[in-house]
N, C-alpha and C. Protein backbone atom coordinates (compact mmCIF):
# COMPACT_ATOMS: atom_id res chain seq x y z
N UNK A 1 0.84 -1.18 0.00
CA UNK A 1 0.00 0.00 0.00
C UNK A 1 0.88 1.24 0.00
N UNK A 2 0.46 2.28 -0.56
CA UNK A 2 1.54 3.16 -0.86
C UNK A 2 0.69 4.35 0.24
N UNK A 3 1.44 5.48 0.64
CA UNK A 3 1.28 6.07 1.72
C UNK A 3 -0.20 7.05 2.05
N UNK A 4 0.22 7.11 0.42
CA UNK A 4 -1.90 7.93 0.49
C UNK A 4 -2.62 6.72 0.52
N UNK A 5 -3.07 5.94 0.50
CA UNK A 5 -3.97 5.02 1.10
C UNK A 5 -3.86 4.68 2.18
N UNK A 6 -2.93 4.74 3.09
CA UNK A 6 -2.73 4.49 4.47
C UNK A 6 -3.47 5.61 4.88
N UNK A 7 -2.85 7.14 4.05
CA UNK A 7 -3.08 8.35 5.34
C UNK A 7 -4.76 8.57 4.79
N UNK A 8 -5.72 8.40 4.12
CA UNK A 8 -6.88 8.60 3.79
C UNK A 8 -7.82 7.54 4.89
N UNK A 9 -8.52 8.02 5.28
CA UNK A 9 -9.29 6.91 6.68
C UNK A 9 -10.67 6.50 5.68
N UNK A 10 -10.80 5.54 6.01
CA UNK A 10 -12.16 4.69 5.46
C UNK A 10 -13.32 5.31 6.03
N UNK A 11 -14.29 5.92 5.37
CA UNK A 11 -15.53 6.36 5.78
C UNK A 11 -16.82 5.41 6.59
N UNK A 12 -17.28 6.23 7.17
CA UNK A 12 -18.11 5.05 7.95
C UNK A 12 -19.14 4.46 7.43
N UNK A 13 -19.64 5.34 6.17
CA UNK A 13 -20.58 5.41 5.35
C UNK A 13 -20.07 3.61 4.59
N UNK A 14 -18.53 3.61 4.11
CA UNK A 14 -17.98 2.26 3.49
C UNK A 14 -17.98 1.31 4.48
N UNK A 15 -17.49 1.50 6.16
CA UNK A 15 -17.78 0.30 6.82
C UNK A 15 -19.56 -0.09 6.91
N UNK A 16 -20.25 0.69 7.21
CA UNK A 16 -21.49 0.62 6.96
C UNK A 16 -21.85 -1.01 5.37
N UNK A 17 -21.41 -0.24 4.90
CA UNK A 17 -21.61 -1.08 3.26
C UNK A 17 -21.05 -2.20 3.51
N UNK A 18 -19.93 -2.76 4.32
CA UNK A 18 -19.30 -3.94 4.91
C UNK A 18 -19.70 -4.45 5.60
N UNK A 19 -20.23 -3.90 6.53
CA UNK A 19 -21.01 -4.81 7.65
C UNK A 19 -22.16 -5.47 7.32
N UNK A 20 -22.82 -4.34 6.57
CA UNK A 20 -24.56 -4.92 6.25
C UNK A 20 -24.00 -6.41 5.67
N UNK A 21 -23.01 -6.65 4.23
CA UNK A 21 -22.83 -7.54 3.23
C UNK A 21 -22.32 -8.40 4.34
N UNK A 22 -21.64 -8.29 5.02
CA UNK A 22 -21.08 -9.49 5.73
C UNK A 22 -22.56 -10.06 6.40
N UNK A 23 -22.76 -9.64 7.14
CA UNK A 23 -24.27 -9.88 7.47
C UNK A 23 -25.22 -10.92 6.71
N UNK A 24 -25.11 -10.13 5.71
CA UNK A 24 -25.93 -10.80 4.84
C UNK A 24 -25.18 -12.42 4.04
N UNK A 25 -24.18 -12.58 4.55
CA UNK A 25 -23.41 -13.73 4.46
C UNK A 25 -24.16 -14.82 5.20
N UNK A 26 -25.01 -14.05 7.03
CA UNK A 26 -25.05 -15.29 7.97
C UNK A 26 -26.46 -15.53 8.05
N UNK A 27 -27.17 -14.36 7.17
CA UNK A 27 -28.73 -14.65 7.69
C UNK A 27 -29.29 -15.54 7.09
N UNK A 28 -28.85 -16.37 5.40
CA UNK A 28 -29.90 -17.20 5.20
C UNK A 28 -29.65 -18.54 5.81
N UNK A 29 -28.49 -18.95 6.39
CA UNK A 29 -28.46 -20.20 7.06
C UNK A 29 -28.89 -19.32 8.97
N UNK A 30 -28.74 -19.05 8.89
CA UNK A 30 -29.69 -18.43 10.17
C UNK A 30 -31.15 -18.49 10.04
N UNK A 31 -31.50 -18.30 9.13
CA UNK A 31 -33.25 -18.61 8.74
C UNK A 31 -33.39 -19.83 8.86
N UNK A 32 -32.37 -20.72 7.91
CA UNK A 32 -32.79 -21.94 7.29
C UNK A 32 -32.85 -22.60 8.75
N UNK A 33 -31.76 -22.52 9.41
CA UNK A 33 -31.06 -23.39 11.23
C UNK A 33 -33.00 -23.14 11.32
N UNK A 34 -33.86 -22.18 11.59
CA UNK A 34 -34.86 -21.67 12.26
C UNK A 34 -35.95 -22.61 11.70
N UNK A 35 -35.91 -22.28 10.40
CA UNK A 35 -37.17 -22.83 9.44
C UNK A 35 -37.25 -24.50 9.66
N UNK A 36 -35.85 -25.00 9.40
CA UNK A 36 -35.41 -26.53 10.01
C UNK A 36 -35.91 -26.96 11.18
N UNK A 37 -35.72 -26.41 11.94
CA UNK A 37 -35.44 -26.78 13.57
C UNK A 37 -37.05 -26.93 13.78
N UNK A 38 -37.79 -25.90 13.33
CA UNK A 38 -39.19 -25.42 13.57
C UNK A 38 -40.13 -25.83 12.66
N UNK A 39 -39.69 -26.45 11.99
CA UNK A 39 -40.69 -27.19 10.74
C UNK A 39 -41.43 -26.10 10.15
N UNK A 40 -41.33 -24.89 9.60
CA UNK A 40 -41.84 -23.94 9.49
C UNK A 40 -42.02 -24.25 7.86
N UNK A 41 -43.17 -23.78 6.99
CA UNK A 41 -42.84 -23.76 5.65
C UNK A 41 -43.25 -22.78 5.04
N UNK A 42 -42.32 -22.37 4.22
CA UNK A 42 -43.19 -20.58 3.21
C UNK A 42 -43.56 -20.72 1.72
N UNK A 43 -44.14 -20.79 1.52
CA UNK A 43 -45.06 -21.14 0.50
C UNK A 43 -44.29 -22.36 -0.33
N UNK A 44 -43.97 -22.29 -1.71
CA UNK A 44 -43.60 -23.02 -2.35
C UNK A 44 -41.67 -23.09 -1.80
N UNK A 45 -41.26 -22.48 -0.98
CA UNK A 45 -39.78 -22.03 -0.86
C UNK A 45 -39.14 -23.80 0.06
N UNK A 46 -38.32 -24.54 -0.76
CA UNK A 46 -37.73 -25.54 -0.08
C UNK A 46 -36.04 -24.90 0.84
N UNK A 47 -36.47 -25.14 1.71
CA UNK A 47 -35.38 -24.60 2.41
C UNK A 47 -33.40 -24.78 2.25
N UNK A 48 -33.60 -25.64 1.46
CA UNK A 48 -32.32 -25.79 0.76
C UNK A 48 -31.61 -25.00 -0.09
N UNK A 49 -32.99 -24.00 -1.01
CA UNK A 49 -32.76 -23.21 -0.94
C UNK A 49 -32.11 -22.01 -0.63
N UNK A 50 -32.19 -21.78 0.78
CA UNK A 50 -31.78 -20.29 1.34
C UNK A 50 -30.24 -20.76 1.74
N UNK A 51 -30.02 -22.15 1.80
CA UNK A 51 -28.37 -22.37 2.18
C UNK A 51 -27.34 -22.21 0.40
N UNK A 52 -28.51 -22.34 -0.54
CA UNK A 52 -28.10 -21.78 -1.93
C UNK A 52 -27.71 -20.88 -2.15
N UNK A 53 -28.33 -19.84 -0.96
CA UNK A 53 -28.89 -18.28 -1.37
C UNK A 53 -27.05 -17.89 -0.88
N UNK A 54 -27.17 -18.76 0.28
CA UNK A 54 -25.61 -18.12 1.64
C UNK A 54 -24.40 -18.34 0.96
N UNK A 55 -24.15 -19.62 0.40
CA UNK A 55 -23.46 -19.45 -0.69
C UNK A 55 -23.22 -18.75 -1.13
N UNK A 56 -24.24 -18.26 -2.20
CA UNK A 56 -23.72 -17.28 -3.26
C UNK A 56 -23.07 -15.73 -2.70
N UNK A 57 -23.96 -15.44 -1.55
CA UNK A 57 -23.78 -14.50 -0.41
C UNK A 57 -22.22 -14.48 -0.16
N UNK A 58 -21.78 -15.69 0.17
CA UNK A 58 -20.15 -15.55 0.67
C UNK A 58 -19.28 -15.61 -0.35
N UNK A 59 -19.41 -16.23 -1.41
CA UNK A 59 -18.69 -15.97 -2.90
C UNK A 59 -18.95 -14.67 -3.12
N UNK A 60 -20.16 -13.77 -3.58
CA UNK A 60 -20.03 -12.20 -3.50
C UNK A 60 -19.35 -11.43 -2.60
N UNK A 61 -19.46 -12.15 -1.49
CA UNK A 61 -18.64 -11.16 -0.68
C UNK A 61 -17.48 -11.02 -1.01
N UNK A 62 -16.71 -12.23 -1.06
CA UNK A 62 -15.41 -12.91 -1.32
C UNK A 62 -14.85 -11.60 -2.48
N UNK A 63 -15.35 -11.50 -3.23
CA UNK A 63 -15.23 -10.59 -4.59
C UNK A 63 -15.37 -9.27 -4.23
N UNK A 64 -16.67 -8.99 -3.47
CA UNK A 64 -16.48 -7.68 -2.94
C UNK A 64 -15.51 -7.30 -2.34
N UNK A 65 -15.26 -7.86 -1.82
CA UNK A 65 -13.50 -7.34 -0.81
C UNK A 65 -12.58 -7.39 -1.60
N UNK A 66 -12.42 -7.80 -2.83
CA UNK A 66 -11.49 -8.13 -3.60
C UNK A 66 -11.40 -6.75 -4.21
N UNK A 67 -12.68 -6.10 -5.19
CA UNK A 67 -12.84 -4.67 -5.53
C UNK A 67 -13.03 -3.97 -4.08
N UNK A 68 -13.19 -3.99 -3.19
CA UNK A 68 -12.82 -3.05 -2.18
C UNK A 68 -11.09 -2.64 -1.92
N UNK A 69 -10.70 -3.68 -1.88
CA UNK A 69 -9.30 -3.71 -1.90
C UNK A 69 -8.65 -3.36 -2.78
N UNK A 70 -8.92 -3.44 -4.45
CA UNK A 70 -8.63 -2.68 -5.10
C UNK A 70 -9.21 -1.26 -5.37
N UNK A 71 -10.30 -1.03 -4.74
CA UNK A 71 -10.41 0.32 -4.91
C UNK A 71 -11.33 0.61 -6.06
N UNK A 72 -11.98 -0.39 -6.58
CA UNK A 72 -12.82 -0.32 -7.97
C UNK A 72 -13.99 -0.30 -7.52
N UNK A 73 -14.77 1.26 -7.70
CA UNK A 73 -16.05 1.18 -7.12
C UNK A 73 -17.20 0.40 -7.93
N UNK A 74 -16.97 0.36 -9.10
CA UNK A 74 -17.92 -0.06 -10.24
C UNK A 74 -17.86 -1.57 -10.29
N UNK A 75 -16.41 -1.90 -9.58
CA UNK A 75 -17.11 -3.84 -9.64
C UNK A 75 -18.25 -3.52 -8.65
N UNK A 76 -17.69 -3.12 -7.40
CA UNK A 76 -18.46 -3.08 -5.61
C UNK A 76 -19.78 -2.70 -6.29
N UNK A 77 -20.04 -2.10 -6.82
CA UNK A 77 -21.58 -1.63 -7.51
C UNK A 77 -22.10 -3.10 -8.26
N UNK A 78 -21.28 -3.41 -8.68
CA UNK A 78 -21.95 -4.93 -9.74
C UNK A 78 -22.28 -5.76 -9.00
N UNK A 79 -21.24 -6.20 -8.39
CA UNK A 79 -21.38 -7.37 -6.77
C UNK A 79 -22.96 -6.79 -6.05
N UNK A 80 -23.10 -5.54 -5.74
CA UNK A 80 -24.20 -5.20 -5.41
C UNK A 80 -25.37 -5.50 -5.87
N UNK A 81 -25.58 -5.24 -7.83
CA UNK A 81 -26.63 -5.99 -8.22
C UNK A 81 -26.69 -7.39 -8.54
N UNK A 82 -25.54 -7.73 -8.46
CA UNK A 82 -25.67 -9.09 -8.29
C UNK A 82 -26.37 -10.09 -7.32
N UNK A 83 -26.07 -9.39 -5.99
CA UNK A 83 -27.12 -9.49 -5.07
C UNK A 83 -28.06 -9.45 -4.91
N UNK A 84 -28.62 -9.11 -5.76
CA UNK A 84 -30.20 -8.56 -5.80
C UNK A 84 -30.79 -9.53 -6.64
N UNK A 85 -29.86 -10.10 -7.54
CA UNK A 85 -30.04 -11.15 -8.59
C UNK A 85 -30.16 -12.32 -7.23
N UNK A 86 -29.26 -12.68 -6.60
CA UNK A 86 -29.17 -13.55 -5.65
C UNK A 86 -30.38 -13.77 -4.88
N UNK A 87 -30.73 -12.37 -4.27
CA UNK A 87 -31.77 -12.61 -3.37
C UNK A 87 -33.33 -13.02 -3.75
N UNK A 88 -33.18 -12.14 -5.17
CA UNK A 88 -35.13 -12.41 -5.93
C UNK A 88 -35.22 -14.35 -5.96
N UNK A 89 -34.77 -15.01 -6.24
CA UNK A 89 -35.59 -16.61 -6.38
C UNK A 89 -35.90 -16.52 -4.86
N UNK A 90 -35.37 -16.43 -3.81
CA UNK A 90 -35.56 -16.87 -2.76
C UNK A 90 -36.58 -15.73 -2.01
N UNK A 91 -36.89 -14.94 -2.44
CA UNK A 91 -37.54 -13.43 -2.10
C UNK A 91 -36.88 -13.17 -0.53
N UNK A 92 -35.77 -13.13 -1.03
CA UNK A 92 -34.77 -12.45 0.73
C UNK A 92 -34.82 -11.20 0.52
N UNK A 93 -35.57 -10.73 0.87
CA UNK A 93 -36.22 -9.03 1.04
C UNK A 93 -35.47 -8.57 2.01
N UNK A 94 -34.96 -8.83 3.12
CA UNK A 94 -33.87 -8.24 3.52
C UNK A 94 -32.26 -8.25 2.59
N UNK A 95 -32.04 -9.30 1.86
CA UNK A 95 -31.08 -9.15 0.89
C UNK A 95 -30.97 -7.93 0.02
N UNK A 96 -32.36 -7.95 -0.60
CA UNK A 96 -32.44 -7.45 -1.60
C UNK A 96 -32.48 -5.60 -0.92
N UNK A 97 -33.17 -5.63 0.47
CA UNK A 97 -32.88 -3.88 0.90
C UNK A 97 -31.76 -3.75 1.58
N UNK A 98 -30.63 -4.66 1.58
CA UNK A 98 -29.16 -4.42 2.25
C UNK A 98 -28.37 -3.80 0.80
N UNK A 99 -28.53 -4.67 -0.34
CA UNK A 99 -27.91 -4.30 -1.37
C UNK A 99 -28.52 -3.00 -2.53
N UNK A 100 -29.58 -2.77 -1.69
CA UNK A 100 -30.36 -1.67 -1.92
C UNK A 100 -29.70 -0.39 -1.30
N UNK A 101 -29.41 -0.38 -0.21
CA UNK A 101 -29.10 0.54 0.47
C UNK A 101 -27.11 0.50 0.21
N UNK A 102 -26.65 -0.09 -0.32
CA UNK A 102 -25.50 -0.48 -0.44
C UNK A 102 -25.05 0.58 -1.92
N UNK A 103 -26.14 -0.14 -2.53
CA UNK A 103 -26.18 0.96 -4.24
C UNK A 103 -26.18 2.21 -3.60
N UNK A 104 -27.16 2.82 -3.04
CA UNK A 104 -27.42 3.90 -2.75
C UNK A 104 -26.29 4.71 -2.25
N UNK A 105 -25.75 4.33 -0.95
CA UNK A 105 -24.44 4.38 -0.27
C UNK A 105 -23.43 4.64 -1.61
N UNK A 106 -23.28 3.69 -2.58
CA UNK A 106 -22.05 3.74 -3.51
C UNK A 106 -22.11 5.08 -4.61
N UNK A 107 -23.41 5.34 -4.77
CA UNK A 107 -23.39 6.29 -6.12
C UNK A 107 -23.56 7.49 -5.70
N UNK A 108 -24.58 8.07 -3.78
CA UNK A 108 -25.04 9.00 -3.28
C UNK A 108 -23.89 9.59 -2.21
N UNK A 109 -23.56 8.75 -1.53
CA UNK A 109 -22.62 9.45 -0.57
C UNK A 109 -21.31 9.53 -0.95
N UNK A 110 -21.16 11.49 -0.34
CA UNK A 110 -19.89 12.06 -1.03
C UNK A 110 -18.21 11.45 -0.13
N UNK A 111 -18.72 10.96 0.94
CA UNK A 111 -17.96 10.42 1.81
C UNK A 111 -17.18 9.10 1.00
N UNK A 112 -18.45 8.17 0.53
CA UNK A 112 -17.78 7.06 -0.20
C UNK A 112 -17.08 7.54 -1.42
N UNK A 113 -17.97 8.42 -2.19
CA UNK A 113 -17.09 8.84 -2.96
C UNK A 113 -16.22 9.31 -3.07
N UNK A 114 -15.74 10.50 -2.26
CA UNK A 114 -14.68 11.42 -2.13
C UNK A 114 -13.31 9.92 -1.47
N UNK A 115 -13.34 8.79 -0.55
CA UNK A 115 -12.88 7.95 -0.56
C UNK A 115 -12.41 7.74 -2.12
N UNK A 116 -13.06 6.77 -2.76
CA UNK A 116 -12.49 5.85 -4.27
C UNK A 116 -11.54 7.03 -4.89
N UNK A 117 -12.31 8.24 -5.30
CA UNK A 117 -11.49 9.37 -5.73
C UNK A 117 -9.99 9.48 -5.02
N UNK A 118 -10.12 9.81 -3.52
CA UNK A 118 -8.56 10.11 -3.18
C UNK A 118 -7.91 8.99 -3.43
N UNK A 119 -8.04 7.91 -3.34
CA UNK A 119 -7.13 6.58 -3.24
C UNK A 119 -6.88 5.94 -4.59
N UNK A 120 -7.79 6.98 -5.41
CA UNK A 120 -7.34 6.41 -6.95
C UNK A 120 -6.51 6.82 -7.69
């Protein structure tokens, strides 16, 4: 890392955008542990499913950190709708308003932005 990326501090607005996605790594096997345990069923949705969903969840992430780390806001934006791709079969409506609010965060706040800018 070269010294302007050290001396530029990460906005909270970007840990924000990290936390939610990590998050969203643990909730569909957190559902599923629930839905399992509890014999619960949602409509046509087989619960094997949502451990499909976590998957794909931790491979995106995996990538997201990868363009975080490089500093490429426009993958971190793709990974984002990708997510959204992820979440619609399974209707993870919390997925789909984490990576909602994630877009938003990436294209609206001058904080994230003014970040990618200095470090680029």
């Amino acid at each position: 890392m070269t010294n302007r990326q050290n001396s530029v501090k990460k906005p909270i607005p970007l840990r924000v955008i990290f936390i939610l996605n990590a998050l969203m790594m643990i909730l569909p096997f957190v559902f599923y542990a629930v839905i399992t345990s509890k014999n619960i069923r949602i409509g046509n949705l087989e619960p094997i499913h949502m451990v499909y969903t976590g998957i794909a969840y931790i491979l995106s992430f995996a990538v997201l950190v990868f363009f975080l780390v490089k500093m490429n806001i426009r993958g971190a934006r793709f990974i984002f709708f990708l997510n959204i791709l992820i979440a619609v079969p399974t209707g993870a409506y919390i997925g789909i308003l984490i990576a909602i609010i994630s877009l938003a965060l990436s294209f609206f706040n001058q904080k994230v932005l003014g970040y990618f800018r200095a470090t680029a």
